[in-house]
N, C-alpha and C. Protein backbone atom coordinates (compact mmCIF):
# COMPACT_ATOMS: atom_id res chain seq x y z
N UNK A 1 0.85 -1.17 0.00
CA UNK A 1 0.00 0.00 0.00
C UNK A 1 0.90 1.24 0.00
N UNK A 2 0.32 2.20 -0.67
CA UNK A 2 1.56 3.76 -1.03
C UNK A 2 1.30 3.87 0.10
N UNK A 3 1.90 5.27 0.50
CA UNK A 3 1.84 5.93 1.75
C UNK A 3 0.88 6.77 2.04
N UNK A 4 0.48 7.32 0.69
CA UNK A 4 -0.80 8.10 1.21
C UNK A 4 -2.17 7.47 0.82
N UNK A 5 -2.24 5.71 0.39
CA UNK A 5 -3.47 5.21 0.88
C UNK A 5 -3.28 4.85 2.37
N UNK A 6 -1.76 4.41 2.86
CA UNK A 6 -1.82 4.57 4.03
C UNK A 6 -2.44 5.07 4.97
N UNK A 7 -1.74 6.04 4.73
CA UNK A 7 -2.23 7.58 5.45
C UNK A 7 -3.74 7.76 5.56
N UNK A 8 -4.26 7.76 4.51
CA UNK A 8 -5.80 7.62 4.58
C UNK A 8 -6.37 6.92 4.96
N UNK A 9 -6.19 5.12 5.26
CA UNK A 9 -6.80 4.38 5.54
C UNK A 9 -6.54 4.40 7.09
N UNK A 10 -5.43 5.20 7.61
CA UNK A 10 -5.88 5.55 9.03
C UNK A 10 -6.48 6.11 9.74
N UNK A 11 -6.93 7.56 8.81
CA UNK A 11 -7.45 8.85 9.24
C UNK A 11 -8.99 7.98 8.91
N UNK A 12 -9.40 7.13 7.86
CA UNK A 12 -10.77 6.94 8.16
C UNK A 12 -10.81 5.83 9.11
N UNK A 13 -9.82 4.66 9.45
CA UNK A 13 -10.38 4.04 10.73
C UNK A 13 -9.96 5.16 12.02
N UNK A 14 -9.58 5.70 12.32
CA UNK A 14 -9.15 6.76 13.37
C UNK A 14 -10.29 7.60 13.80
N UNK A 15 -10.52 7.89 12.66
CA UNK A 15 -11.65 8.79 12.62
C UNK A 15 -12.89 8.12 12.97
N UNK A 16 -13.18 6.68 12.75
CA UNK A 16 -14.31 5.66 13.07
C UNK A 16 -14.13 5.53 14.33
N UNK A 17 -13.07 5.24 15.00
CA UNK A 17 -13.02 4.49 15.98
C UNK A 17 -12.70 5.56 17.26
N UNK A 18 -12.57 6.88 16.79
CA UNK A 18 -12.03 8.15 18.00
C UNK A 18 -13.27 7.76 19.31
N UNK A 19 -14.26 7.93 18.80
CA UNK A 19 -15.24 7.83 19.59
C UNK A 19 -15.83 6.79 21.00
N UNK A 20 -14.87 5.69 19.91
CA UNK A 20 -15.39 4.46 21.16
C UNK A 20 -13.85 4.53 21.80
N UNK A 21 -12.67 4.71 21.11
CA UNK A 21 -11.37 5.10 21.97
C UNK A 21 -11.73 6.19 23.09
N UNK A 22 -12.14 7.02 23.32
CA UNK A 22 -12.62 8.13 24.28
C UNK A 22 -13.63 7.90 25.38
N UNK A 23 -14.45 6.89 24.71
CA UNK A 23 -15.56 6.41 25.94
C UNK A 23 -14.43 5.18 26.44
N UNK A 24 -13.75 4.25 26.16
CA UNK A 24 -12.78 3.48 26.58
C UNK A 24 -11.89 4.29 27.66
N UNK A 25 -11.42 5.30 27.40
CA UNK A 25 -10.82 6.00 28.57
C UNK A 25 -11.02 6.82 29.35
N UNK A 26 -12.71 7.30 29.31
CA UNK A 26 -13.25 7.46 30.17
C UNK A 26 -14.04 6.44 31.13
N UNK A 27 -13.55 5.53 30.43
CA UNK A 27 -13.86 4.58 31.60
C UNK A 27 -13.07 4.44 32.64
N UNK A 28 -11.64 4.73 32.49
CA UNK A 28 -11.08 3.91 33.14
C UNK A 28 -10.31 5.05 33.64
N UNK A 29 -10.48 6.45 33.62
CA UNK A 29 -9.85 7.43 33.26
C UNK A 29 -10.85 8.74 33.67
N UNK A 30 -10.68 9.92 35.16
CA UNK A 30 -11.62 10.56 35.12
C UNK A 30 -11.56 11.82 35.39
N UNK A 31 -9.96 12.11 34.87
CA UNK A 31 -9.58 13.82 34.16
C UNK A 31 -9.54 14.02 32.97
N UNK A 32 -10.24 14.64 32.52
CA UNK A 32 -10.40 14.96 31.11
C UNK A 32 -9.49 15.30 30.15
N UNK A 33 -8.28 16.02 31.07
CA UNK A 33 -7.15 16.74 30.63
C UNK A 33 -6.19 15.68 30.31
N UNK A 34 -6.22 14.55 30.76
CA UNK A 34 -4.99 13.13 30.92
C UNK A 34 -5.54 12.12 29.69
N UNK A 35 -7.10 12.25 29.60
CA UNK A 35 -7.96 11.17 28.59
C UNK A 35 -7.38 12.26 27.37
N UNK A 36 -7.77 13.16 27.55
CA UNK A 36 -7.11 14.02 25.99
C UNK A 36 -5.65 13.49 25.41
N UNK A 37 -4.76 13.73 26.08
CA UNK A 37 -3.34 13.29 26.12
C UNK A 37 -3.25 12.01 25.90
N UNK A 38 -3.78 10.99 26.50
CA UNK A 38 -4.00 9.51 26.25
C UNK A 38 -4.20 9.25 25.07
N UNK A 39 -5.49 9.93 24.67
CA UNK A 39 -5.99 9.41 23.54
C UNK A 39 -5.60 10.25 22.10
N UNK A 40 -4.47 11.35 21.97
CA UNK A 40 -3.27 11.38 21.19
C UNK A 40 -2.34 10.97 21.44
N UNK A 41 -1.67 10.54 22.49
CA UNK A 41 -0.72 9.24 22.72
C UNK A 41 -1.25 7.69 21.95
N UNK A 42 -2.41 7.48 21.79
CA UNK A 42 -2.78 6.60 21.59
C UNK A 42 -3.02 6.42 19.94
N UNK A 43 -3.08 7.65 19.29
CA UNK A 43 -3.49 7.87 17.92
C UNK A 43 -1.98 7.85 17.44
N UNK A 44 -0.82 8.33 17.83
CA UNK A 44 0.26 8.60 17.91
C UNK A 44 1.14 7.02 17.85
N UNK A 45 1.02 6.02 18.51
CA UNK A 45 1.31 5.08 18.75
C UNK A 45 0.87 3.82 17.80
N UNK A 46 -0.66 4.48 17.55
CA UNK A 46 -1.16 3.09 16.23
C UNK A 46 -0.62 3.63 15.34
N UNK A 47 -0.39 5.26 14.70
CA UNK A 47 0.24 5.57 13.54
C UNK A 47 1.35 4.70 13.38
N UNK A 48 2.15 4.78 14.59
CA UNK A 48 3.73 4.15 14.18
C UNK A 48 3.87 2.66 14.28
N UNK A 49 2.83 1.85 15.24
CA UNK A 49 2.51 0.65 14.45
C UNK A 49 1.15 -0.23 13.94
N UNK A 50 0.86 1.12 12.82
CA UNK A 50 0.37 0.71 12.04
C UNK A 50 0.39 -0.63 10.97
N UNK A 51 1.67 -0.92 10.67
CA UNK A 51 2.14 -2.04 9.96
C UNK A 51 2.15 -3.64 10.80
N UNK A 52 2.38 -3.33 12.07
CA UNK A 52 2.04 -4.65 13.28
C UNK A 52 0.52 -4.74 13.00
N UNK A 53 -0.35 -4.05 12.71
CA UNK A 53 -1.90 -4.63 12.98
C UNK A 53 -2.52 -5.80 12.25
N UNK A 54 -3.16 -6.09 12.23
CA UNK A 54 -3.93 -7.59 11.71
C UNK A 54 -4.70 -7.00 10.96
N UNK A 55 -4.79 -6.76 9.29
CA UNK A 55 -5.80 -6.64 8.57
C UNK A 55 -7.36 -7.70 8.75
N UNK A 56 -6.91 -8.38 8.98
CA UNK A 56 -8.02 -9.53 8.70
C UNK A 56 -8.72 -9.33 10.43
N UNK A 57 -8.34 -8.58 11.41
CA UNK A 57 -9.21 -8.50 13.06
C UNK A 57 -9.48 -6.64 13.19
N UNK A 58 -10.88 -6.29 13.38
CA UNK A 58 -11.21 -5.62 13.84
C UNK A 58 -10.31 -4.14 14.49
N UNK A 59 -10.33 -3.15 13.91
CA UNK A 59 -9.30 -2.23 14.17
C UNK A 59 -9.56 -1.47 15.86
N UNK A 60 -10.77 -1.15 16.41
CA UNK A 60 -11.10 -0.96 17.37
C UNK A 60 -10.27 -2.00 18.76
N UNK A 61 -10.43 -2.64 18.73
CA UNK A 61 -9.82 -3.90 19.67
C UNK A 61 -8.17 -3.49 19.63
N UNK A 62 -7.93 -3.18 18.68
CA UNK A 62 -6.20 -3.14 18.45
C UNK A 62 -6.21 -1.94 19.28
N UNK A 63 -6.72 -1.24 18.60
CA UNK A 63 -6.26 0.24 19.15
C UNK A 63 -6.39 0.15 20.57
N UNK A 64 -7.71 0.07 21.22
CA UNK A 64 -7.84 -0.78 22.94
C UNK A 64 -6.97 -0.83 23.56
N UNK A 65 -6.03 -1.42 22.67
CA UNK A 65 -5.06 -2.40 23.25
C UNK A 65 -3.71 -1.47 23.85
N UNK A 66 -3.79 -0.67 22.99
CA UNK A 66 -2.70 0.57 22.59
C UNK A 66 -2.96 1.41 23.79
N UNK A 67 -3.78 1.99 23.72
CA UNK A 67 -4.60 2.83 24.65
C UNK A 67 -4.76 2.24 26.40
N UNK A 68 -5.16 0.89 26.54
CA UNK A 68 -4.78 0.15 27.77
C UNK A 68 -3.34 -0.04 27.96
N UNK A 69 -2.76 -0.13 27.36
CA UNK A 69 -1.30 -0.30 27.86
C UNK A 69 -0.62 1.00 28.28
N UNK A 70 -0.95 2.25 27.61
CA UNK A 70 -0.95 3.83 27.63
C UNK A 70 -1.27 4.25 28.66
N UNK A 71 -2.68 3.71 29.19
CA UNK A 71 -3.59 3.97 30.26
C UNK A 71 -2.22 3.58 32.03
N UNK A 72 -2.02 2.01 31.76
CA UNK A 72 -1.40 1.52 32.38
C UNK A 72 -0.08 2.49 32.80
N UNK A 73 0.66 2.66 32.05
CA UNK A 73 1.83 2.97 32.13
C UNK A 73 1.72 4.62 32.38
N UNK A 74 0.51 5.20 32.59
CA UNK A 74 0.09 6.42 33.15
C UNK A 74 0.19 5.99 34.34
N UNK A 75 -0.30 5.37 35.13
CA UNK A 75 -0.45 4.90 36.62
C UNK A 75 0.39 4.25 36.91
N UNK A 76 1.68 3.72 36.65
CA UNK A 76 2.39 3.35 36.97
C UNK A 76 3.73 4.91 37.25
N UNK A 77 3.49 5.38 36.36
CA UNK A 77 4.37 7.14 36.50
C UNK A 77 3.86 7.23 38.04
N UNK A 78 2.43 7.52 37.72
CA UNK A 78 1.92 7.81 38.95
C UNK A 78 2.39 7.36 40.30
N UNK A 79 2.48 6.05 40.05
CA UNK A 79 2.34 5.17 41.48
C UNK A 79 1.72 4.77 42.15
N UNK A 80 0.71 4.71 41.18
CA UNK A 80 -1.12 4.62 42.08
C UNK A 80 -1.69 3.84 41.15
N UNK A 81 -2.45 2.59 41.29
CA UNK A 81 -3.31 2.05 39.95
C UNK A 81 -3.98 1.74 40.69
N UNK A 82 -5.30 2.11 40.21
CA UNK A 82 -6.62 2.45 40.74
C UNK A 82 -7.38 1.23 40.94
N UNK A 83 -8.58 0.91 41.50
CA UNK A 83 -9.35 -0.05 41.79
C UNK A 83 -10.02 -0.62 40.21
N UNK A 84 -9.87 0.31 39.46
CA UNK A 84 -10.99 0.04 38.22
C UNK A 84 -9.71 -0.37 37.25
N UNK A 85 -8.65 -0.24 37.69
CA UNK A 85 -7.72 -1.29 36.47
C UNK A 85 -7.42 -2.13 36.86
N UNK A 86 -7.80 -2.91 37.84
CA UNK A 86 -7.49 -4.24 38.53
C UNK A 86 -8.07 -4.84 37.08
N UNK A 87 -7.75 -6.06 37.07
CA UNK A 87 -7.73 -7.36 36.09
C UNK A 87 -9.06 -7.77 35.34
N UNK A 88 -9.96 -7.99 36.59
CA UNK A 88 -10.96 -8.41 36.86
C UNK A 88 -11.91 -7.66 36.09
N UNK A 89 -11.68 -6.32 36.46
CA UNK A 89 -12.64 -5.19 35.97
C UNK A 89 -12.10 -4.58 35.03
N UNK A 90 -10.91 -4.84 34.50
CA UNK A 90 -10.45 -4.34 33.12
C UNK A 90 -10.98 -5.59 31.58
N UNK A 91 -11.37 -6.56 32.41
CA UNK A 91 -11.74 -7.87 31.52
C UNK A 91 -13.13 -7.62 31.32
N UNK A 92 -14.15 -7.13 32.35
CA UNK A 92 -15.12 -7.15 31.95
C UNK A 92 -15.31 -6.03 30.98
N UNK A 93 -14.57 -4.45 31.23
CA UNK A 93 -14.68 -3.46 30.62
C UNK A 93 -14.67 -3.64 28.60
N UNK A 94 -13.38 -5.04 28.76
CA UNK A 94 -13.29 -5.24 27.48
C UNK A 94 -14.22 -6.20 27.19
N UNK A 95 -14.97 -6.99 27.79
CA UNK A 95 -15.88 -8.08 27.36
C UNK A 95 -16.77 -6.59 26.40
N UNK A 96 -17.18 -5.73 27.18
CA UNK A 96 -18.58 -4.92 26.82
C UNK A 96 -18.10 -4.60 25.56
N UNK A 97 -16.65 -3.85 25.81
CA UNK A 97 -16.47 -3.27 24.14
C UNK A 97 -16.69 -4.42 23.16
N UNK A 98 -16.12 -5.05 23.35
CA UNK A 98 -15.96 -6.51 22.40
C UNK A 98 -17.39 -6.79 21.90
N UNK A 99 -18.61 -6.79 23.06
CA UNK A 99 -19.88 -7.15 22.51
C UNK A 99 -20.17 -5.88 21.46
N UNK A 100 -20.10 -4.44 21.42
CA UNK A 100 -20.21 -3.44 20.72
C UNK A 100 -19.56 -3.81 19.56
N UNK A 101 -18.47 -4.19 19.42
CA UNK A 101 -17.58 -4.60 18.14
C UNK A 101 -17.94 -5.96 17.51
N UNK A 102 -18.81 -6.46 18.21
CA UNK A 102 -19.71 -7.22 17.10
C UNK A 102 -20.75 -7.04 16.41
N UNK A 103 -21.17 -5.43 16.71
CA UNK A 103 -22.41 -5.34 15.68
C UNK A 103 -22.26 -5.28 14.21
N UNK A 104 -22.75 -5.47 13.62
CA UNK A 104 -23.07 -5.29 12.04
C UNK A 104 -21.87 -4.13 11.29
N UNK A 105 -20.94 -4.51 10.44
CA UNK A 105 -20.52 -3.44 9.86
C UNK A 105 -18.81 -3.01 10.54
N UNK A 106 -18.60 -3.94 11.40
CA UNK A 106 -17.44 -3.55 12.36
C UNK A 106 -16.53 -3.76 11.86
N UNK A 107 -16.14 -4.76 11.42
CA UNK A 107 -14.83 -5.03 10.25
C UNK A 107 -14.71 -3.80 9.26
N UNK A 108 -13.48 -3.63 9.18
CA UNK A 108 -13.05 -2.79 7.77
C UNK A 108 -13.16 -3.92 6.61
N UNK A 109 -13.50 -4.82 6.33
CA UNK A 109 -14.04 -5.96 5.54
C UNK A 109 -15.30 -5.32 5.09
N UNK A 110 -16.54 -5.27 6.22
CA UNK A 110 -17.61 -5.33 6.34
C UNK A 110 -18.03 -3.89 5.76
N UNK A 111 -17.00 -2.82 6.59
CA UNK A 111 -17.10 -1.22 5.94
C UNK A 111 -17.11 -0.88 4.34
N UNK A 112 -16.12 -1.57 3.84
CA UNK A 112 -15.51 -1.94 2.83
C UNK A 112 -16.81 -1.66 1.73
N UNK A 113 -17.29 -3.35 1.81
CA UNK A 113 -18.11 -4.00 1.29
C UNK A 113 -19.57 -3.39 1.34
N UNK A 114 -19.41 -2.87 2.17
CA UNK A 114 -20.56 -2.02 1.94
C UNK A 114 -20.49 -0.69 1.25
N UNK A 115 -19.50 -0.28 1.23
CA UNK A 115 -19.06 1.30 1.16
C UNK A 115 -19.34 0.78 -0.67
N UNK A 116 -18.84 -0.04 -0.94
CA UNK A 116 -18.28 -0.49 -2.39
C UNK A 116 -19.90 -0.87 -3.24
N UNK A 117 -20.78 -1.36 -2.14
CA UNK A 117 -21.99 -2.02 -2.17
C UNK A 117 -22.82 -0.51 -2.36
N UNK A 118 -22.87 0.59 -2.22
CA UNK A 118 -23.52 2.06 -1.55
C UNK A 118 -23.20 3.02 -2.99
N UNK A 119 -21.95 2.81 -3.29
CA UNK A 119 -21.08 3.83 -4.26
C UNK A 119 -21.68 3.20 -5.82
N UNK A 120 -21.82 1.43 -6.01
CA UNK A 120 -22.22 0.65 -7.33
C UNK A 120 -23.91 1.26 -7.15
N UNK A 121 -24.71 1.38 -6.33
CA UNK A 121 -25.93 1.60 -6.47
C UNK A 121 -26.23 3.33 -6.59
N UNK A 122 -25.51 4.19 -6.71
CA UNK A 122 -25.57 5.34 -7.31
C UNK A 122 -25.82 5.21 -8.56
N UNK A 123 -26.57 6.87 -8.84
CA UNK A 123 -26.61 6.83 -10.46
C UNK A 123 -25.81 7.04 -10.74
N UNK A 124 -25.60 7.15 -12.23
CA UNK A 124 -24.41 6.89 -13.09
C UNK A 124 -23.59 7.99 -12.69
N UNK A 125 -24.22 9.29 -12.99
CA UNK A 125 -23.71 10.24 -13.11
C UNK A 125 -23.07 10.83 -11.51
N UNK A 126 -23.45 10.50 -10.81
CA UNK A 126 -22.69 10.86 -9.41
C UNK A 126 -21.87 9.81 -9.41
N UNK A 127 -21.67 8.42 -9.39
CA UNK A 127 -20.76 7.67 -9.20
C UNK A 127 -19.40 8.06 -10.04
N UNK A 128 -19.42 8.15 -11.06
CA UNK A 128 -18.87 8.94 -12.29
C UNK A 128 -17.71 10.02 -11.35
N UNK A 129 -18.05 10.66 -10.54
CA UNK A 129 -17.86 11.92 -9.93
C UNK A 129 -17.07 11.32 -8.24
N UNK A 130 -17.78 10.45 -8.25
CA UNK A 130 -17.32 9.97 -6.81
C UNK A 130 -15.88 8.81 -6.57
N UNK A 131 -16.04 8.55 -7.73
CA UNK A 131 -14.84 6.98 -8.15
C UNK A 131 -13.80 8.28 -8.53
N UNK A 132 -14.11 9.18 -9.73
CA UNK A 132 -13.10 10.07 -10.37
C UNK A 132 -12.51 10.73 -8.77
N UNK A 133 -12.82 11.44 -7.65
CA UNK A 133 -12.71 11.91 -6.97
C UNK A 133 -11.64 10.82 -5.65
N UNK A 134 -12.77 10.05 -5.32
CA UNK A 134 -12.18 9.19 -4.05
C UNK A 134 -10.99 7.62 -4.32
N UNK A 135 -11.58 7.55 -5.44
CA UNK A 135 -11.34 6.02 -5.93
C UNK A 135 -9.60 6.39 -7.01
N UNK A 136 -9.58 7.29 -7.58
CA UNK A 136 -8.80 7.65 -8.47
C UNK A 136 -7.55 8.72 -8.00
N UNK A 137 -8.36 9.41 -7.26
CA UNK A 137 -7.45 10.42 -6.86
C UNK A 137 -7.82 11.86 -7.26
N UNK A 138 -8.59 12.03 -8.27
CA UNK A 138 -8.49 13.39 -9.00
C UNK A 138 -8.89 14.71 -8.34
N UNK A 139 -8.18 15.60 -8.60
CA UNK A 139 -9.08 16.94 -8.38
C UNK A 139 -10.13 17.48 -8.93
N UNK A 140 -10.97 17.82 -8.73
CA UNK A 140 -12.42 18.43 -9.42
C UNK A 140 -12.04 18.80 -10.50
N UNK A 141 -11.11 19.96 -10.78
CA UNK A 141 -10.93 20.65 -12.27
C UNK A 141 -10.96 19.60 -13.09
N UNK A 142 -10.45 18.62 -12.80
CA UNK A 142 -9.80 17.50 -13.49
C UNK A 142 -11.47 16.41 -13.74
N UNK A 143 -11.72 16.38 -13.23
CA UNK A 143 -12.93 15.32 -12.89
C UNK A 143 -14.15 15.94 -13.84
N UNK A 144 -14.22 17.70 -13.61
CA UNK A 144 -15.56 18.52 -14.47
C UNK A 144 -15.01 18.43 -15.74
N UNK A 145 -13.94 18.66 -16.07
CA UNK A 145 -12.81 18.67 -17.61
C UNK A 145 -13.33 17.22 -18.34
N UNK A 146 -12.51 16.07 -17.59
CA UNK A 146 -13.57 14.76 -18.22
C UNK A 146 -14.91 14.63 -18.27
N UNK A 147 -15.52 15.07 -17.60
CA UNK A 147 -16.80 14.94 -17.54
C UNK A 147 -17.91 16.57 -18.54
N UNK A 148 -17.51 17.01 -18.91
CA UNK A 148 -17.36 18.62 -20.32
C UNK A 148 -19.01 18.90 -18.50
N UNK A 149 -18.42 19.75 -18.10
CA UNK A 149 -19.21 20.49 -17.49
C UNK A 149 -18.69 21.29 -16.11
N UNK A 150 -18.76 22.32 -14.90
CA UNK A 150 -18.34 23.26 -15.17
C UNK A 150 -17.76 23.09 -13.72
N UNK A 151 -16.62 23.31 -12.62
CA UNK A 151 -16.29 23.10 -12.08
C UNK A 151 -17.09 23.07 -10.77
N UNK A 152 -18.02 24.62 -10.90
CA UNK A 152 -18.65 24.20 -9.79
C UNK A 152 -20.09 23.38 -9.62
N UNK A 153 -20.51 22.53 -10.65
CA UNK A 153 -21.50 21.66 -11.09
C UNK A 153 -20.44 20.49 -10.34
N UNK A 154 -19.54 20.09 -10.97
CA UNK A 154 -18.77 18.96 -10.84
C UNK A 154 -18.97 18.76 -8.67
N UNK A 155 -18.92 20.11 -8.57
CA UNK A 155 -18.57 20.41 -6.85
C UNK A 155 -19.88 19.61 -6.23
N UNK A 156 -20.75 20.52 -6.81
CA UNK A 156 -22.32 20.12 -6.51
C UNK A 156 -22.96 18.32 -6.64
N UNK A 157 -22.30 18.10 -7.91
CA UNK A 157 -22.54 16.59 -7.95
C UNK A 157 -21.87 15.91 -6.96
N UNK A 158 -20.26 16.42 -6.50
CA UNK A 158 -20.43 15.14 -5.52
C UNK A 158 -20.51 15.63 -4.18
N UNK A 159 -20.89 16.74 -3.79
CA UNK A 159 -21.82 16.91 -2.73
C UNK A 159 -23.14 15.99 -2.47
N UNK A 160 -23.74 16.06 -3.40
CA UNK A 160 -24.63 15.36 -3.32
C UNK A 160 -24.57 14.00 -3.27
N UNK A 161 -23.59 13.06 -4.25
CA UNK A 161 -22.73 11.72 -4.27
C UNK A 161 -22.60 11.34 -3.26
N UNK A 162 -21.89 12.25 -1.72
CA UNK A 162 -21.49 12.00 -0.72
C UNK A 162 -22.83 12.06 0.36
N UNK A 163 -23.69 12.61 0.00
CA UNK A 163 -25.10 12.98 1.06
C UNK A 163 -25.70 11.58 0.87
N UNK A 164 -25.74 10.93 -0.68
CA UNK A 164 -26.18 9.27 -0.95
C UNK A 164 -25.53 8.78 -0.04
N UNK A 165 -24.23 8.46 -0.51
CA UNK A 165 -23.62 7.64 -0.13
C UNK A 165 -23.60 7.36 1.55
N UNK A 166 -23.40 8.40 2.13
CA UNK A 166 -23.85 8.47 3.93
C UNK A 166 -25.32 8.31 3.86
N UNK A 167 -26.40 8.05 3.38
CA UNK A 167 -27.48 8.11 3.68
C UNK A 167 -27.63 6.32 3.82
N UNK A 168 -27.05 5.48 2.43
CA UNK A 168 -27.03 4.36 1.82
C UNK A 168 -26.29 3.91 2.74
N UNK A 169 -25.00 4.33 3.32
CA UNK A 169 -23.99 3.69 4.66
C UNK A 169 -24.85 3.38 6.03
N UNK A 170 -25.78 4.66 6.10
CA UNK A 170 -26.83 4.68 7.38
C UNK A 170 -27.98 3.49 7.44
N UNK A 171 -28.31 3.13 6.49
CA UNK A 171 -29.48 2.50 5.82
C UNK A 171 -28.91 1.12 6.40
N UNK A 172 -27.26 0.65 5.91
CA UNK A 172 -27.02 -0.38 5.72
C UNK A 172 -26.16 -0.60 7.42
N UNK A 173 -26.36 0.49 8.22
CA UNK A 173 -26.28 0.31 9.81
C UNK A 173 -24.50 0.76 9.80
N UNK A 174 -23.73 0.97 9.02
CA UNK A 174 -22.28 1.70 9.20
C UNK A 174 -22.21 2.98 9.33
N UNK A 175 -22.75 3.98 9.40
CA UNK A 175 -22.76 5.21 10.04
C UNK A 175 -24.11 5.29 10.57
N UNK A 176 -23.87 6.16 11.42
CA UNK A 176 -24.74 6.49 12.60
C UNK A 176 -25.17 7.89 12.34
N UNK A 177 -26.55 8.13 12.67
CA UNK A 177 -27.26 9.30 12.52
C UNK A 177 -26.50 10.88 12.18
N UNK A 178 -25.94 10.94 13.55
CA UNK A 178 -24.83 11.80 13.90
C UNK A 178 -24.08 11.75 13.12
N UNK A 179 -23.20 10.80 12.27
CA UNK A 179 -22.41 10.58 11.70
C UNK A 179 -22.65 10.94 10.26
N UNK A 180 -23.65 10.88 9.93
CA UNK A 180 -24.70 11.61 8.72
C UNK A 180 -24.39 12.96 8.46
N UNK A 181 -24.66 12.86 9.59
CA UNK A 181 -24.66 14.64 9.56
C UNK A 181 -23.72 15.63 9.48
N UNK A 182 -22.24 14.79 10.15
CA UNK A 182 -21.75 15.61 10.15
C UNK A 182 -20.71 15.73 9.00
């Protein structure tokens, strides 16, 4: 993989997974100012081993993993490890995530396949716009030029391409309401 599908394919699991990384360390974690820091220590740390991860297992769980050991080695600076990182209650904490990471759509497999499944059921003419754009690489000038129409039409089409496509992702249970929207 180049470096800047790399690069990208982190910023969109990163970007998927910020959310349940943050409720993960507020679990276990109950200054806001230290969970901040954690959890760019933690984004910081999957960047650089990124290449150790398991394509084929769930990216959420990895990261967890990153982030608990982060967590750990905060309280150990400290000298204090708290009642709620004992063993016991760090196992159940991960049983729960684990049940969350089995819903529908959790695999980057599953994202994938759907994303790919969402983008083929567009009309022609936005898909056209959305493959030229995401799939290819191109810049708009470049994308309205092939396509003989006018840059900011080209803009508008895949505005709209992208409002499907999150609507069709929502439908099929991989983004979330909120996630729609924003």
């Amino acid at each position: 993989m180049t470096e800047q599908k790399t690069r990208l394919a982190f910023e969109i699991l990163a970007r998927e997974n910020s959310r349940m990384l943050m409720v993960y360390l507020r679990s276990l974690i109950r200054d806001e100012a230290i969970i901040d820091d954690l959890f760019q220590e933690s984004m910081i740390v999957a960047w650089q081993k990124l290449d150790e991860c398991d394509r084929e297992r769930p990216f959420g769980p990895w990261l967890r993993g990153i982030a608990s050991r982060i967590v750990m080695a905060h309280y150990r600076k400290q000298k204090s490890i708290p009642l709620a990182m004992q063993e016991s209650v760090l196992s159940v904490v991960d049983r729960h995530f684990e049940a969350i990471n089995m819903l529908a759509g959790d695999t980057w497999d599953d994202k994938l396949a759907a994303l790919h499944e969402c983008v083929d059921a567009l009309p022609a003419h936005q898909m056209d716009v959305i493959r030229g754009r995401y799939f290819d690489g191109l810049r708009i000038r470049i994308i309205a030029g092939r396509l003989n129409m006018s840059v900011e039409a080209c803009k508008k089409r895949l505005q709209r391409g992208r409002m499907m496509l999150a609507e069709c992702l929502k439908k099929k249970g991989v983004l979330s309401a909120a996630e729609v929207a924003s």
